[in-house]
N, C-alpha and C. Protein backbone atom coordinates (compact mmCIF):
# COMPACT_ATOMS: atom_id res chain seq x y z
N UNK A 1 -2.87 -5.03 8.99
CA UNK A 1 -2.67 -5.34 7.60
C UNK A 1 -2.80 -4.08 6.75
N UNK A 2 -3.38 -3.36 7.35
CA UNK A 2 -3.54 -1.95 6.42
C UNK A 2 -2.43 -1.46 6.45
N UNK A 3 -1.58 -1.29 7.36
CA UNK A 3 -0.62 -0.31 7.42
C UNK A 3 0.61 -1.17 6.30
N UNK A 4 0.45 -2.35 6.30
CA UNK A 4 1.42 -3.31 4.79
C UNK A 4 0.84 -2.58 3.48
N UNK A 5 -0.20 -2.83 3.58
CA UNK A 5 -0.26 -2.31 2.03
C UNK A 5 -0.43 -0.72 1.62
N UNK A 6 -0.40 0.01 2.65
CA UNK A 6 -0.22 1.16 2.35
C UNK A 6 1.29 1.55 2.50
N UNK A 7 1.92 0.75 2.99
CA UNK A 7 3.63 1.04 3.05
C UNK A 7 4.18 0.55 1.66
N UNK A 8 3.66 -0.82 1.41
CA UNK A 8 3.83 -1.30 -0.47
C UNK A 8 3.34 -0.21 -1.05
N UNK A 9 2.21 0.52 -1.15
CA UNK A 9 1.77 1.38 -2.15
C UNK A 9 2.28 2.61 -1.60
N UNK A 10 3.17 2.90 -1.02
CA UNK A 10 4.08 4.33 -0.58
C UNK A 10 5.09 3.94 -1.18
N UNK A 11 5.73 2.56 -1.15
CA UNK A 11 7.11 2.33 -1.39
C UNK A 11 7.45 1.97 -3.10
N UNK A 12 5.95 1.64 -3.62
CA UNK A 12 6.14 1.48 -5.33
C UNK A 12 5.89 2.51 -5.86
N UNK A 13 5.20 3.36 -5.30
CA UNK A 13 5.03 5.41 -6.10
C UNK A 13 6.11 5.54 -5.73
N UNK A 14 7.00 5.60 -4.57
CA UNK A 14 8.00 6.24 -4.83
C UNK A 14 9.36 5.79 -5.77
N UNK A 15 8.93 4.22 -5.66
CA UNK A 15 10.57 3.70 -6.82
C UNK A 15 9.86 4.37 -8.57
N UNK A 16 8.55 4.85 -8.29
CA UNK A 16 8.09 5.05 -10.10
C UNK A 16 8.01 6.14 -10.27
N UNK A 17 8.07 7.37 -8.84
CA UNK A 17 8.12 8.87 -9.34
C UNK A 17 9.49 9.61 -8.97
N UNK A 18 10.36 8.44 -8.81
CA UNK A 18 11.60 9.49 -7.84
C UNK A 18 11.55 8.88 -6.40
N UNK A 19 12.29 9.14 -5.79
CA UNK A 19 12.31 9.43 -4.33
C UNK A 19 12.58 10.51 -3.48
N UNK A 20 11.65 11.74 -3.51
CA UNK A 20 12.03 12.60 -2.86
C UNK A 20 12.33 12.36 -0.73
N UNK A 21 11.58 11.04 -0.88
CA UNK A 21 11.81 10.98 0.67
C UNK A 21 13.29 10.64 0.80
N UNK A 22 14.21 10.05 -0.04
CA UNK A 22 15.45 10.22 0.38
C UNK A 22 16.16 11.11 0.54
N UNK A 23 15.41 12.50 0.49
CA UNK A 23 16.27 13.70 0.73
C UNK A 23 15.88 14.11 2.47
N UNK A 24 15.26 13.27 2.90
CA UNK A 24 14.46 13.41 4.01
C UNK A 24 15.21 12.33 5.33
N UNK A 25 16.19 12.01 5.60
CA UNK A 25 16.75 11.31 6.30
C UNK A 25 16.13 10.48 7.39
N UNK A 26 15.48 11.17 8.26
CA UNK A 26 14.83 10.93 9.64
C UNK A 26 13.12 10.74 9.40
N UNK A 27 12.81 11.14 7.97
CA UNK A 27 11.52 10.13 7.15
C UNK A 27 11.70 9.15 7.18
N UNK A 28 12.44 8.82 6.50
CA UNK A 28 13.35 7.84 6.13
C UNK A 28 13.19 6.56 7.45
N UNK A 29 14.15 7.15 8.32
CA UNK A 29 14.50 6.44 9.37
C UNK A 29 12.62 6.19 10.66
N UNK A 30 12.02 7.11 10.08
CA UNK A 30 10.74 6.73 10.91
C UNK A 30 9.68 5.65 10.09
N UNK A 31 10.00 5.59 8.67
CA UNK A 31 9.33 4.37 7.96
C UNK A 31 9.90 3.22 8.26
N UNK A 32 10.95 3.10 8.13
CA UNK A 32 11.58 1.93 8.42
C UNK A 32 11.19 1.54 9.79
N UNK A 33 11.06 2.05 10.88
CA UNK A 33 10.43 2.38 12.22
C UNK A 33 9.30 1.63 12.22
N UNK A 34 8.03 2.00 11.22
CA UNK A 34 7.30 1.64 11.39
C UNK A 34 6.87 0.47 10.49
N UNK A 35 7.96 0.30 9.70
CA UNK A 35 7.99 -1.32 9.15
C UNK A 35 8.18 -1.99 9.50
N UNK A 36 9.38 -1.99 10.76
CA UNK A 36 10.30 -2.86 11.33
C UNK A 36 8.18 -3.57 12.44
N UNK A 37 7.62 -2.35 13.11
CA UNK A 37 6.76 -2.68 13.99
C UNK A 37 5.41 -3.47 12.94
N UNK A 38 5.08 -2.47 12.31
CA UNK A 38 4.24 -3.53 11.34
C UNK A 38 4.46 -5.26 11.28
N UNK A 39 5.81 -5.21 10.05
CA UNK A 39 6.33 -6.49 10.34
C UNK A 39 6.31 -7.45 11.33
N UNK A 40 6.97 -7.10 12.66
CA UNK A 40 6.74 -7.70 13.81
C UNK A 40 5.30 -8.22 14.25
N UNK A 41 4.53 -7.43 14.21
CA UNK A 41 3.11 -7.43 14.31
C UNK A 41 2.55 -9.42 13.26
N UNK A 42 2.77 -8.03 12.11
CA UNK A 42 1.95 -9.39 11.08
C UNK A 42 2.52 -10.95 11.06
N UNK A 43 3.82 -10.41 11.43
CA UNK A 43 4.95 -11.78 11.14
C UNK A 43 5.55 -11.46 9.18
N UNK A 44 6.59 -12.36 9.28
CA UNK A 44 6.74 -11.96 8.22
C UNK A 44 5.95 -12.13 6.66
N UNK A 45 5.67 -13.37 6.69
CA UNK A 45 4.69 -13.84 5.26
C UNK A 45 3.32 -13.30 5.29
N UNK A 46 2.55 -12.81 6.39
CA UNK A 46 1.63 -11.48 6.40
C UNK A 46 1.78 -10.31 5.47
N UNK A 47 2.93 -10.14 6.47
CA UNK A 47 3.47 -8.99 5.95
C UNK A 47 4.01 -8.05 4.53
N UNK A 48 4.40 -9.68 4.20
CA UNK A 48 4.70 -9.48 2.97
C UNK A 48 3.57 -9.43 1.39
N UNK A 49 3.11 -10.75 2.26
CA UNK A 49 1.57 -10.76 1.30
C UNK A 49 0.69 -9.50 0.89
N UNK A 50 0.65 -8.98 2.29
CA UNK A 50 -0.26 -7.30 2.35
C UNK A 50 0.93 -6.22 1.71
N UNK A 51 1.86 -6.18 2.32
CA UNK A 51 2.89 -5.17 1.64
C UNK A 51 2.53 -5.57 -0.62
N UNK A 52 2.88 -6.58 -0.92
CA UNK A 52 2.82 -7.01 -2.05
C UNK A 52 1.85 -6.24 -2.79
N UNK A 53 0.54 -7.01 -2.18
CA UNK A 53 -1.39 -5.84 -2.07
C UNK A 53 -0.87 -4.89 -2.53
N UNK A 54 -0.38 -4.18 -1.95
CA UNK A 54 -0.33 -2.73 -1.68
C UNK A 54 0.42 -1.93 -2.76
N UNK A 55 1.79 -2.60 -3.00
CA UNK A 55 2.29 -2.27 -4.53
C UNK A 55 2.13 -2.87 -5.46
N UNK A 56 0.92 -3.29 -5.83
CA UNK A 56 -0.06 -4.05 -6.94
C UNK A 56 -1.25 -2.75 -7.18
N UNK A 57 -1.63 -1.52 -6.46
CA UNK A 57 -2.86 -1.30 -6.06
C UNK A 57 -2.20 0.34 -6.83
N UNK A 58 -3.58 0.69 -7.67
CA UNK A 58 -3.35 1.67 -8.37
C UNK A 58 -3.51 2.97 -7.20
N UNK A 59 -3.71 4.07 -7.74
CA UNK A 59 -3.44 5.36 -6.84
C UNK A 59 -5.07 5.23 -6.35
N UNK A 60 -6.25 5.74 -7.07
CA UNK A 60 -6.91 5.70 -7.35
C UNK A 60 -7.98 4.44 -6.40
N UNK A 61 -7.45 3.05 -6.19
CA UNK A 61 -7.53 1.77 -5.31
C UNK A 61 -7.49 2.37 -4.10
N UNK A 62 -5.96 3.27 -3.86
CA UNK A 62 -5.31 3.22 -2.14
C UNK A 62 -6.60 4.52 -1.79
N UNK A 63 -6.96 5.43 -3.26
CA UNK A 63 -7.85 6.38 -1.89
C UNK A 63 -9.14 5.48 -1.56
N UNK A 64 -9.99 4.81 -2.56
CA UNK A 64 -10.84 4.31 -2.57
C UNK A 64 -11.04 3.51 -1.33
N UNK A 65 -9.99 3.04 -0.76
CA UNK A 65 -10.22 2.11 0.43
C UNK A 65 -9.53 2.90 1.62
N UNK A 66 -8.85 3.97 1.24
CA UNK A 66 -8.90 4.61 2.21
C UNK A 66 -9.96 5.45 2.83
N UNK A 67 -10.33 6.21 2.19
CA UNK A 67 -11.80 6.62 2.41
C UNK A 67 -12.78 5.86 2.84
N UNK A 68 -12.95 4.51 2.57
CA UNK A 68 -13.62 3.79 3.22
C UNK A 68 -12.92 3.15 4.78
N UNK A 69 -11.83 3.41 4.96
CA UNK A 69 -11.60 2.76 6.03
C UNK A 69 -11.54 1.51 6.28
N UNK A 70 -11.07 1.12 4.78
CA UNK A 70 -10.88 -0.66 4.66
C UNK A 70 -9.90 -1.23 5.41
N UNK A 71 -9.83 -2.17 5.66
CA UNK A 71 -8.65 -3.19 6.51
C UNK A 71 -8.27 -3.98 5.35
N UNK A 72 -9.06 -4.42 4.02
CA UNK A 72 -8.56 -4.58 2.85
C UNK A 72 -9.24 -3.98 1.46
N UNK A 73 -8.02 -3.52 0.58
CA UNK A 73 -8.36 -3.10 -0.33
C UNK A 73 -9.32 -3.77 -1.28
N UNK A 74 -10.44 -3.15 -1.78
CA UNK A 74 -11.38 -3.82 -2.88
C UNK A 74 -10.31 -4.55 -4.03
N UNK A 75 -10.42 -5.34 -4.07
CA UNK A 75 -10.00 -6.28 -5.15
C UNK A 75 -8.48 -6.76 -5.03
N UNK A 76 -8.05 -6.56 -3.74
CA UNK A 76 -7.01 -8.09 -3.35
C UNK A 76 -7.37 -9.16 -2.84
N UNK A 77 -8.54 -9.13 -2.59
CA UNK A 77 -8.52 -10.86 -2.34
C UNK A 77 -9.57 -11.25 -3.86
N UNK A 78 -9.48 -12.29 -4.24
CA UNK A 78 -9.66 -12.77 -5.46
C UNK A 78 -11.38 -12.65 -5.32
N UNK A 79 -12.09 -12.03 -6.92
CA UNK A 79 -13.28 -11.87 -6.56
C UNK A 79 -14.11 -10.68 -5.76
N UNK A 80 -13.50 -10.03 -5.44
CA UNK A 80 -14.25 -8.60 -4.78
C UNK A 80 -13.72 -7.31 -5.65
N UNK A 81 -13.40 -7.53 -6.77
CA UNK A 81 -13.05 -6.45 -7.72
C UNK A 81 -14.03 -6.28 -8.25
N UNK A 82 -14.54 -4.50 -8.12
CA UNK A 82 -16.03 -4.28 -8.64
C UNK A 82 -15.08 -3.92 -10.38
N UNK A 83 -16.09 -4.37 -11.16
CA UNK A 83 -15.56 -4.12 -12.61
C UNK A 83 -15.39 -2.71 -12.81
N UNK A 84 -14.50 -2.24 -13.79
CA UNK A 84 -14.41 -1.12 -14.12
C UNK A 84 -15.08 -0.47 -15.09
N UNK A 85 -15.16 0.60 -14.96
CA UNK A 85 -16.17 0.98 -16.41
C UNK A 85 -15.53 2.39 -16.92
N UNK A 86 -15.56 1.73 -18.29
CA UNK A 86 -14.96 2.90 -19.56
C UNK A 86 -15.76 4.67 -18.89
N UNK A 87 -15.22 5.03 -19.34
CA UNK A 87 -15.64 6.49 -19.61
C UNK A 87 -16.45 6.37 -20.65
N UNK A 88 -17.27 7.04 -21.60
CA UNK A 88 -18.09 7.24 -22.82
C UNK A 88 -17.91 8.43 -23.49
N UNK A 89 -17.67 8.33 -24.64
CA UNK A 89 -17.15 9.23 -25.57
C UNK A 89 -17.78 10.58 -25.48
């Protein structure tokens, strides 16, 4: 399931900054690679659910649980979102 929502949160930075991986052909062709296996894996409505996660999930979210080595991100499942807190003037 990790590897869904980090492919959603690869695949929504890139429709919001550009796509430089389309200058990259055989990138290209190795994501899809490893979507096609992901997918297979989760099945599809898994898949999609976690992919979804994943381009819902700010930049900031994907290191946070990456660094931790989450299998899910803090605050996709309903209720495990630690609150946020302002900065102070």
């Amino acid at each position: 399931m990790q590897a869904a929502w980090l492919l959603g949160y690869a695949e929504s930075a890139r429709r919001l900054a550009g796509d430089p991986v389309a200058m990259l052909p055989s990138l290209l062709q190795e994501q899809e690679s490893v979507r096609k296996a992901v997918r297979d894996s989760l099945g599809d409505a898994e898949f999609e659910r976690w992919h979804g996660v994943g381009a819902r999930l700010s930049g900031d979210d994907i290191l946070a649980a990456v660094r931790a080595d989450a299998d899910v991100p803090d605050g996709s499942v309903p209720g495990t979102r630690r609150p946020r807190t302002r900065p102070t003037p």
